[in-house]
N, C-alpha and C. Protein backbone atom coordinates (compact mmCIF):
# COMPACT_ATOMS: atom_id res chain seq x y z
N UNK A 1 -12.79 -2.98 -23.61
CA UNK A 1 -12.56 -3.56 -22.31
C UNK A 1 -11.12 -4.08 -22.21
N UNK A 2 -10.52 -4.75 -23.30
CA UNK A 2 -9.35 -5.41 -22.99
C UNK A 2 -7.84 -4.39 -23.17
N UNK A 3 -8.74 -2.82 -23.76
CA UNK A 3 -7.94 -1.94 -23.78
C UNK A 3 -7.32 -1.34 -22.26
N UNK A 4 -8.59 -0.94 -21.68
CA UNK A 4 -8.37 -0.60 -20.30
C UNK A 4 -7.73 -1.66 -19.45
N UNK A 5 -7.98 -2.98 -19.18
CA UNK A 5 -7.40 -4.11 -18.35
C UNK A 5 -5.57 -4.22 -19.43
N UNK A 6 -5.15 -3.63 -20.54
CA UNK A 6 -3.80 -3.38 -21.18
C UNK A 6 -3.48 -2.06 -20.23
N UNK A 7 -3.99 -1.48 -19.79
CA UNK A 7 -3.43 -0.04 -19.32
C UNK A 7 -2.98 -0.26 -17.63
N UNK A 8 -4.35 -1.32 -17.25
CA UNK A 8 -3.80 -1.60 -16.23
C UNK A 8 -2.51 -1.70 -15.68
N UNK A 9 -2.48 -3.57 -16.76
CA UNK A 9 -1.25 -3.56 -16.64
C UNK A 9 -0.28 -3.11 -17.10
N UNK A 10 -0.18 -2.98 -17.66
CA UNK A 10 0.94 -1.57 -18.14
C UNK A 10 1.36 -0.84 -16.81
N UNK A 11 0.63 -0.14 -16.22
CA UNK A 11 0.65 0.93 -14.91
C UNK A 11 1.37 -0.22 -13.70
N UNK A 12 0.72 -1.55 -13.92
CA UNK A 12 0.88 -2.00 -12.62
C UNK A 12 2.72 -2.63 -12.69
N UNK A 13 2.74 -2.88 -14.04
CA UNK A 13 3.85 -2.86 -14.09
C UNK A 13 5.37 -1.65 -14.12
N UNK A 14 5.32 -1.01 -14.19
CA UNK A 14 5.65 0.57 -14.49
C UNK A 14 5.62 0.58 -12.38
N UNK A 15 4.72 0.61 -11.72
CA UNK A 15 4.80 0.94 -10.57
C UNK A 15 6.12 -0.41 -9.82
N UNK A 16 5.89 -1.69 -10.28
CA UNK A 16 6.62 -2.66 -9.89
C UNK A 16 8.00 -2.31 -10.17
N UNK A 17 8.24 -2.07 -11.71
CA UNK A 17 9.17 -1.86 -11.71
C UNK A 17 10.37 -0.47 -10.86
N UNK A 18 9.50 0.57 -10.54
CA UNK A 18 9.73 1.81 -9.98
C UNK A 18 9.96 1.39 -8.62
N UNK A 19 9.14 0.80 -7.97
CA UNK A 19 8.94 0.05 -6.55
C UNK A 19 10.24 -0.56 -6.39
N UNK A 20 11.12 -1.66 -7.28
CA UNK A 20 12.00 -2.26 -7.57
C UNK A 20 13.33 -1.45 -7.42
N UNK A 21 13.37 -0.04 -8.26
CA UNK A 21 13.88 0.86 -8.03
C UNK A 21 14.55 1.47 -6.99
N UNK A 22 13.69 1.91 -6.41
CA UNK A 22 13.58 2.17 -5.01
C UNK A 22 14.26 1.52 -3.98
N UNK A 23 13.92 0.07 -4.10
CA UNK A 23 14.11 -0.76 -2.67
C UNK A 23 15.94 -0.85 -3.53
N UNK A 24 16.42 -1.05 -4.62
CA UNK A 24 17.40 -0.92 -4.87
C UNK A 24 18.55 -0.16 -4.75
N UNK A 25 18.29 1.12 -4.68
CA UNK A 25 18.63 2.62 -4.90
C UNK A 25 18.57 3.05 -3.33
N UNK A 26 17.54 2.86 -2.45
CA UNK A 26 17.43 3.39 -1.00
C UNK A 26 17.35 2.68 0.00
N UNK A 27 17.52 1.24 -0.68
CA UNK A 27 17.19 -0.13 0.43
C UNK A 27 17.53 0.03 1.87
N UNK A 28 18.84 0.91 2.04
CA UNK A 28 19.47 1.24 3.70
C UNK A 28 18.78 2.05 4.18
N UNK A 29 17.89 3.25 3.88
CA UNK A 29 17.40 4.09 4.64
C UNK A 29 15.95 3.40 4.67
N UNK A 30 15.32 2.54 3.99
CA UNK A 30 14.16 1.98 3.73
C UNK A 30 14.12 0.90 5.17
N UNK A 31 15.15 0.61 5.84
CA UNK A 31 14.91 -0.51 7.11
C UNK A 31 14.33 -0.52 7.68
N UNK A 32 14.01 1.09 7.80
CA UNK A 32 12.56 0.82 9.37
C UNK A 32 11.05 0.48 9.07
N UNK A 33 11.36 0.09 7.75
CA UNK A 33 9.70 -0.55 7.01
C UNK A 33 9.47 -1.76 7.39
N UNK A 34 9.74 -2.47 8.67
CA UNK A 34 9.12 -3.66 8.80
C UNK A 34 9.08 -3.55 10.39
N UNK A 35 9.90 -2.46 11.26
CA UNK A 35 9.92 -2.51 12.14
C UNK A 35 9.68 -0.88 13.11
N UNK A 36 8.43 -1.00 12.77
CA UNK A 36 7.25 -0.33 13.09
C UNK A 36 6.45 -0.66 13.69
N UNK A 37 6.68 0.73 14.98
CA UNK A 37 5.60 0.35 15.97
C UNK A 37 4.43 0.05 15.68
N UNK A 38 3.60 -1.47 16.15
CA UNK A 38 2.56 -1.87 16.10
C UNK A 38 2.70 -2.81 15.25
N UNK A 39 4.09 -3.09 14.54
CA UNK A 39 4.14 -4.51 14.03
C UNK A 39 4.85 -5.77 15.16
N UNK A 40 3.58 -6.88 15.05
CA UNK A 40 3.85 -7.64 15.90
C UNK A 40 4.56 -8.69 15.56
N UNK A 41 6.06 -8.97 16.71
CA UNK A 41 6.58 -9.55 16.45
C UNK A 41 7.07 -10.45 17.77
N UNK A 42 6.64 -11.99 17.97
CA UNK A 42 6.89 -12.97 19.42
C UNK A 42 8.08 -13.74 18.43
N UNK A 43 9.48 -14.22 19.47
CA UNK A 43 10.35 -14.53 19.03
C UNK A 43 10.43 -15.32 20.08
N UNK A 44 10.74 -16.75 20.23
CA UNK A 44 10.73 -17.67 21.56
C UNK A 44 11.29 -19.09 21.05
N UNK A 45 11.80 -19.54 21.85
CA UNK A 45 12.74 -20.96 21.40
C UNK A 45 12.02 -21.60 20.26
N UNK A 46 12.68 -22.28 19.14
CA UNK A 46 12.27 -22.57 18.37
C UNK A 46 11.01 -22.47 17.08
N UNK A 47 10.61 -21.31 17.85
CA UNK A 47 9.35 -20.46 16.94
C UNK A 47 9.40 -19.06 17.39
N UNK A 48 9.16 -18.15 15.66
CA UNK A 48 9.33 -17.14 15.33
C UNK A 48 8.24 -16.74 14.59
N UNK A 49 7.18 -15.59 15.00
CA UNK A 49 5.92 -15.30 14.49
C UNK A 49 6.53 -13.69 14.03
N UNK A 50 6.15 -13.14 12.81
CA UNK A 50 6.47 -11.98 12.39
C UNK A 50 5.18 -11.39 12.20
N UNK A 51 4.20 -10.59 12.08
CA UNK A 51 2.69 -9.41 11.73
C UNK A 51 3.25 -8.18 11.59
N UNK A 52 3.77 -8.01 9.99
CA UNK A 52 4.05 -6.24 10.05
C UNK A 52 2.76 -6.05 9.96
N UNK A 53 1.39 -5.02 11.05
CA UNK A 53 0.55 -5.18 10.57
C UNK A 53 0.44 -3.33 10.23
N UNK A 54 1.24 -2.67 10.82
CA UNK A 54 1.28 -1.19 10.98
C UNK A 54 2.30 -1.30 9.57
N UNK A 55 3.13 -1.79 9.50
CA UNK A 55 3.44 -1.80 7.91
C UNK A 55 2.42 -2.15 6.24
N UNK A 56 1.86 -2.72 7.23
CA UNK A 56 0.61 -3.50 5.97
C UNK A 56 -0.21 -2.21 5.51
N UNK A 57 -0.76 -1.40 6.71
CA UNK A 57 -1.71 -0.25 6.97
C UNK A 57 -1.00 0.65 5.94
N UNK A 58 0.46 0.90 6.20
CA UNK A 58 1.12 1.97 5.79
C UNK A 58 1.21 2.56 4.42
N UNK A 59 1.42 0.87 3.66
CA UNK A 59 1.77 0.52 2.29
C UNK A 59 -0.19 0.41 1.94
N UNK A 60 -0.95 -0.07 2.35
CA UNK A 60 -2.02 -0.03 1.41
C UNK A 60 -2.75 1.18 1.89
N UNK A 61 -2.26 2.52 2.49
CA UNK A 61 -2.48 3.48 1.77
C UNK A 61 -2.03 4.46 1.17
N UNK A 62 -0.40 4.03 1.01
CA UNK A 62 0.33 4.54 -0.17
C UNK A 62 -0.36 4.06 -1.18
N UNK A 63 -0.27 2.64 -1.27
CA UNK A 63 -0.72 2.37 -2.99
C UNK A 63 -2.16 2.86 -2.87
N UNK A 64 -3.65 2.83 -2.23
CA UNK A 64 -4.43 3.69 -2.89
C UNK A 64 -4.58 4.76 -3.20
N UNK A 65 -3.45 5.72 -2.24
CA UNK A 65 -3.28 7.13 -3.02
C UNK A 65 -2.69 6.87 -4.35
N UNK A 66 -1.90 6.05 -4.75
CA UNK A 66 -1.51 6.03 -5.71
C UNK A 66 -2.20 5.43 -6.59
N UNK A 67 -2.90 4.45 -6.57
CA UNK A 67 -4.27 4.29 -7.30
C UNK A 67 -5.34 5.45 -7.80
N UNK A 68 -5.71 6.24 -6.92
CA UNK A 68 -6.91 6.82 -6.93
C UNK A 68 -6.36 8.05 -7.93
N UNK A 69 -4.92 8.34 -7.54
CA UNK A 69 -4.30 9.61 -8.51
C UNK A 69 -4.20 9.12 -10.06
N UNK A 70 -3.53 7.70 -10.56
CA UNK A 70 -3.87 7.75 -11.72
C UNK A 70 -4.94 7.29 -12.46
N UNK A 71 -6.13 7.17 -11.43
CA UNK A 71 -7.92 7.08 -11.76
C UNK A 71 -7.91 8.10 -12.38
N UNK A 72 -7.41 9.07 -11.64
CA UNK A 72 -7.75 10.71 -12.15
C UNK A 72 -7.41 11.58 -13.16
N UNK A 73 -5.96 10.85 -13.12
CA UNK A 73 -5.38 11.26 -14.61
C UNK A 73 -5.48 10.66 -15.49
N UNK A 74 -5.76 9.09 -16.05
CA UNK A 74 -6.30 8.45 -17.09
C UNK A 74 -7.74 8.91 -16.81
């Protein structure tokens, strides 16, 4: 058991760090990731509400494709 929950993390780290990568390496073409249609955003004197919620959607089903693929290969 504590083998598999080591592999985890292992993986989950390995993806963080790659993820890290990324936003490093492509951060300028990566901008339109928060400002996506259907993320809600009210901006009005003294208060500022941000809901990427079409970003939220986007990213959790990148990462379960990316989950479910190395289910498959471990």
């Amino acid at each position: 058991m504590l083998q598999n929950l080591g592999k985890y993390i292992l993986f989950t780290g390995i993806i963080l760090v790659v993820a890290g990568l990324i936003f490093m390496l492509w951060g300028e073409k990566l901008r339109w990731l928060g400002h996506l249609p259907g993320d809600i955003r009210i901006e009005r004197e003294h208060f500022r509400f941000y809901f990427p919620l079409t970003t939220m959607v986007l990213v959790s089903i990148v990462i379960t494709l990316i989950i479910n693929l190395l289910k498959k290969i471990l």
